[in-house]
Protein backbone atom coordinates (compact mmCIF):
# COMPACT_ATOMS: atom_id res chain seq x y z
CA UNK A 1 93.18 152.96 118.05
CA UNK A 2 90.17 154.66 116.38
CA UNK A 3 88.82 155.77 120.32
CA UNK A 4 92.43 157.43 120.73
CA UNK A 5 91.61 159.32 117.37
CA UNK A 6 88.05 160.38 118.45
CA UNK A 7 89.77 161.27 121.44
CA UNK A 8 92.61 163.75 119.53
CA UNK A 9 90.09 165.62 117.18
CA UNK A 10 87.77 166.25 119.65
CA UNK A 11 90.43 167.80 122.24
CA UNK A 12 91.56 170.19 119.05
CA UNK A 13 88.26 171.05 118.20
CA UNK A 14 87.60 171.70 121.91
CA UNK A 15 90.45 173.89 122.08
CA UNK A 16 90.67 175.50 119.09
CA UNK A 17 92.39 174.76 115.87
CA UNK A 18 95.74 173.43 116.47
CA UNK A 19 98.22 172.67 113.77
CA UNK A 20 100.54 170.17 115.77
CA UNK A 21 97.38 168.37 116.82
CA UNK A 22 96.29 167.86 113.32
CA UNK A 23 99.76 166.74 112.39
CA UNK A 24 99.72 164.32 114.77
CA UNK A 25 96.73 162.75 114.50
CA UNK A 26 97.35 162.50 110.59
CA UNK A 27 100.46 160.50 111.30
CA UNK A 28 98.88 157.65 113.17
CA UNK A 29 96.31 157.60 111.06
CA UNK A 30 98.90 157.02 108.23
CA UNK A 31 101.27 154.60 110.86
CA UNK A 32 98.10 152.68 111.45
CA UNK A 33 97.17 151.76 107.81
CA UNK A 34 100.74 151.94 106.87
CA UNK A 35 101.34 149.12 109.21
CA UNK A 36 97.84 146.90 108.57
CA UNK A 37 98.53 147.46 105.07
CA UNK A 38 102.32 146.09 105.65
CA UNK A 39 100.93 143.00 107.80
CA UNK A 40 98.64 141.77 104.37
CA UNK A 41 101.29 141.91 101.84
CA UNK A 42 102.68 138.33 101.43
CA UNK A 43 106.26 138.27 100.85
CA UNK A 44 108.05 137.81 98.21
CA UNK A 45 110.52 134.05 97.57
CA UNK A 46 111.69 133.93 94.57
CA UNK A 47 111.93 130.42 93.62
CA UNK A 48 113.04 128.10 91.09
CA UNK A 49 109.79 125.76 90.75
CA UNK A 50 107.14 128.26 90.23
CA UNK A 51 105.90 130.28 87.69
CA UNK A 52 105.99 133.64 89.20
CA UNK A 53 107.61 136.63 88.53
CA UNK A 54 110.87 137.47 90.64
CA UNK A 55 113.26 139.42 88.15
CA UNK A 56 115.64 138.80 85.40
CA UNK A 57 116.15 134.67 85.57
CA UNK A 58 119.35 134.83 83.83
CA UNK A 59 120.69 137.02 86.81
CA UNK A 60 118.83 134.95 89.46
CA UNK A 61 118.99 131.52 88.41
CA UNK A 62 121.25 131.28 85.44
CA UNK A 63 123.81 133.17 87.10
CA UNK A 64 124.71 134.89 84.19
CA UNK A 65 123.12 139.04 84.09
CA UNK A 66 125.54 139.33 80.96
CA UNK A 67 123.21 137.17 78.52
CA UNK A 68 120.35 139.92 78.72
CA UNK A 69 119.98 142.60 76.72
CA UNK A 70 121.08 140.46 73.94
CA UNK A 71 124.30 142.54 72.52
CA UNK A 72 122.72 141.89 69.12
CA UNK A 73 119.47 141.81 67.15
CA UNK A 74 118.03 139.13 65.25
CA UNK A 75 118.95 141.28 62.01
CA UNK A 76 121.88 142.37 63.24
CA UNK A 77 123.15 138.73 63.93
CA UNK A 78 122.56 137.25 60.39
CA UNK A 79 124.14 140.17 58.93
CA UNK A 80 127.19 139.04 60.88
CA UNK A 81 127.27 135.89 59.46
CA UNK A 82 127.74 133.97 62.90
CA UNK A 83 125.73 131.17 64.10
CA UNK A 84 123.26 132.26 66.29
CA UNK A 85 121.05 130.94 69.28
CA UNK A 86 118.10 132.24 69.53
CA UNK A 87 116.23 131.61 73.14
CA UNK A 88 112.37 132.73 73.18
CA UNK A 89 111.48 132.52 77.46
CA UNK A 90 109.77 134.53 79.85
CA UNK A 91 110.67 135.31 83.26
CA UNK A 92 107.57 133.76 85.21
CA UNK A 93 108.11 130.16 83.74
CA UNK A 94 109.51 127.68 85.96
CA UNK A 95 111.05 125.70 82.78
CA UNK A 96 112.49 128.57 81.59
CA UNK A 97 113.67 129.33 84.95
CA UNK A 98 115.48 125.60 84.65
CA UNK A 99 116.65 126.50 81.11
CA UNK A 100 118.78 129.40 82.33
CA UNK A 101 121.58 127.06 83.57
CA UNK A 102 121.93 125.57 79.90
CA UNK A 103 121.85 128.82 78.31
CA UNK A 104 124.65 130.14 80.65
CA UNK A 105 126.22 126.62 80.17
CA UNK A 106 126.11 126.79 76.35
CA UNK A 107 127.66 130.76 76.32
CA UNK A 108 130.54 129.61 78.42
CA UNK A 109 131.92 127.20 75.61
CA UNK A 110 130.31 129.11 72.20
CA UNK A 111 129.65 132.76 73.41
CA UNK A 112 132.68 134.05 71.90
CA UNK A 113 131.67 132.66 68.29
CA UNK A 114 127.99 132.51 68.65
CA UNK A 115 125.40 135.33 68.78
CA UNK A 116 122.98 134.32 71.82
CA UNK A 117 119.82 136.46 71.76
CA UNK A 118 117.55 135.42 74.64
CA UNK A 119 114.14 137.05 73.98
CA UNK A 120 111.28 137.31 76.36
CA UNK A 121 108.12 136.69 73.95
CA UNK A 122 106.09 139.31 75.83
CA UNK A 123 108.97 141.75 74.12
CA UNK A 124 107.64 140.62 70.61
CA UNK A 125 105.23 143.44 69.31
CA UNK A 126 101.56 141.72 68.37
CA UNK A 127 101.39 141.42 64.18
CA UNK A 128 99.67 140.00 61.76
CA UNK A 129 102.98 138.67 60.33
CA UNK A 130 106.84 138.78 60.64
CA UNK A 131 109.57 138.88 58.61
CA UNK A 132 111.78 136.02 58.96
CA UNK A 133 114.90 138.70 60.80
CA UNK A 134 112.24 138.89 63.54
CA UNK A 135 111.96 136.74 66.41
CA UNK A 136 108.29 136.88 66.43
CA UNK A 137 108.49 134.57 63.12
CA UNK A 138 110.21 131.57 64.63
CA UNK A 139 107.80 131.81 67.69
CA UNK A 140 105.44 128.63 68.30
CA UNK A 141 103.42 129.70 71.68
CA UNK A 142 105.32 127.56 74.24
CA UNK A 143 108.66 128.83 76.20
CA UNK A 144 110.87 128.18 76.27
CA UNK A 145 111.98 127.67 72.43
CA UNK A 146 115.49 126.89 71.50
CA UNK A 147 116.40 128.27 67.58
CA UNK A 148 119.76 127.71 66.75
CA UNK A 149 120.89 128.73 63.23
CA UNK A 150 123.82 128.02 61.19
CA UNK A 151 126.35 130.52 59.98
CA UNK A 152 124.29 130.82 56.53
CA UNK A 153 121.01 131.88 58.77
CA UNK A 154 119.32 128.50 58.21
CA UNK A 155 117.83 126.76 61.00
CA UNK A 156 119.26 123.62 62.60
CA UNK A 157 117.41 123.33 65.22
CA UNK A 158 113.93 124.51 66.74
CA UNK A 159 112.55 122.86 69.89
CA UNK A 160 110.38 123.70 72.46
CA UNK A 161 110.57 122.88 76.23
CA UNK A 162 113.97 122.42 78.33
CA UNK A 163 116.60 120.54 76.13
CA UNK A 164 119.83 119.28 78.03
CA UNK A 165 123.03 120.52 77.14
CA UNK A 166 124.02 118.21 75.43
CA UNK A 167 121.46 118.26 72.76
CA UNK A 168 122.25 121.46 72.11
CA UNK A 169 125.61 120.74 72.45
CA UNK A 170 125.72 118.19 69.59
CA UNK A 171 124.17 120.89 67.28
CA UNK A 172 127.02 123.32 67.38
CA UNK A 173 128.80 120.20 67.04
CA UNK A 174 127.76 119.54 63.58
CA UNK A 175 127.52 123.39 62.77
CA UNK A 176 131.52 124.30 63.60
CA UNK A 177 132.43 121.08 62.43
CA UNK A 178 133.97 119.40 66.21
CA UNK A 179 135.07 116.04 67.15
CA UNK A 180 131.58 114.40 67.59
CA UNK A 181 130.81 113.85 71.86
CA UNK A 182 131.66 110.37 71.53
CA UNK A 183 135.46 111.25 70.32
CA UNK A 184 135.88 114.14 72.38
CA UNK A 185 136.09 114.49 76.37
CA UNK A 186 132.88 113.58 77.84
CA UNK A 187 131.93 116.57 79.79
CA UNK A 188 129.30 115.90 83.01
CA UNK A 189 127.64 117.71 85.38
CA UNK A 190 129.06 118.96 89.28
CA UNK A 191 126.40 120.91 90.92
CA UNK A 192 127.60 124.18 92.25
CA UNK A 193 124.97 125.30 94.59
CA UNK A 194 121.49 124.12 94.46
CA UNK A 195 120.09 126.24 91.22
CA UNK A 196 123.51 126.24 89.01
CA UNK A 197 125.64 123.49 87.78
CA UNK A 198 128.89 123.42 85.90
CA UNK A 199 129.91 121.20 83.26
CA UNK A 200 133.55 119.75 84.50
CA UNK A 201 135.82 116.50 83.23
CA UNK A 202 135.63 113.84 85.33
């Protein structure tokens, strides 16, 4: 490839000074490294076990794009008066890649009464200290973090790492006052494809 090069430029400069020559020539040269260049890039598989970046997870794996931007701010949601769920994550974490499912899971039965403002922690500005209608307050370093408040803005529940569903479950349980899970319909889990489930009677 470089010989055929050599091979152009010295016919033009034999020849005289040739526009389409030159244009030529810089087009394979452009081709050629376009296409080396191309040949080195790994690709990109997005995937639910690793802890790389591929997009939005609520979109990819949650199935749910609606949950981000939260509707809402941390402020905004305990002027409101509603209980809120507050979900600390970011998008290159294979648990919080998992989590997505029981986020999307959760708005599905309490979204319509229940502020849920996922945050990505990389999001949070860098202080020296927060006030508590900040997220960066309730942050502990590890993601994802599940804060769920009550309708008076105290906290019922901070935990770090993947909780099931039905741990979270039982806390809006206790917080709207509903038939505890063992005298209600036991809900369990149908897998819908091989990232979501659903929760479904059986």
């Amino acid at each position: 490839m470089t010989c055929s090069w050599l091979r152009l430029l010295s016919a033009s400069l034999m020849q005289g000074f040739n526009w389409r020559r030159v244009w030529v020539l810089v087009l394979s040269v452009v081709l050629t490294v376009g296409s080396l260049t191309a040949m080195n890039t790994p690709s990109a598989i997005a995937a639910l076990t690793d802890d790389r970046y591929d997009g939005d997870i609520f979109a990819l794996y949650g199935g749910n794009g609606s949950i981000v931007p939260p509707r809402v701010t941390l402020a905004q949601a305990f002027n409101r008066k509603h209980p809120i769920l507050l979900v600390l994550y970011v998008d290159d974490s294979s648990d919080c890649k998992e989590y997505t499912t029981v986020i999307s899971q959760l708005q599905s039965f309490y979204g319509r009464v229940t502020d849920i403002i996922p945050i990505r922690v990389d999001a949070i500005p860098p202080k020296s200290s927060y006030a508590p209608t900040e997220p960066g307050y309730y942050y502990n370093g590890v993601v994802p973090q599940t804060v769920v408040f009550n309708e008076s803005g105290n906290v019922v529940l901070n935990q770090k790492g993947v909780l099931a569903f039905e741990q979270v479950d039982d806390v809006f349980r206790k917080v709207y006052d509903l038939l505890p899970r063992s005298q209600s319909v036991e809900l369990k889990r149908r897998p819908v494809n091989e990232i979501n489930t659903e929760l479904v009677q059986q």
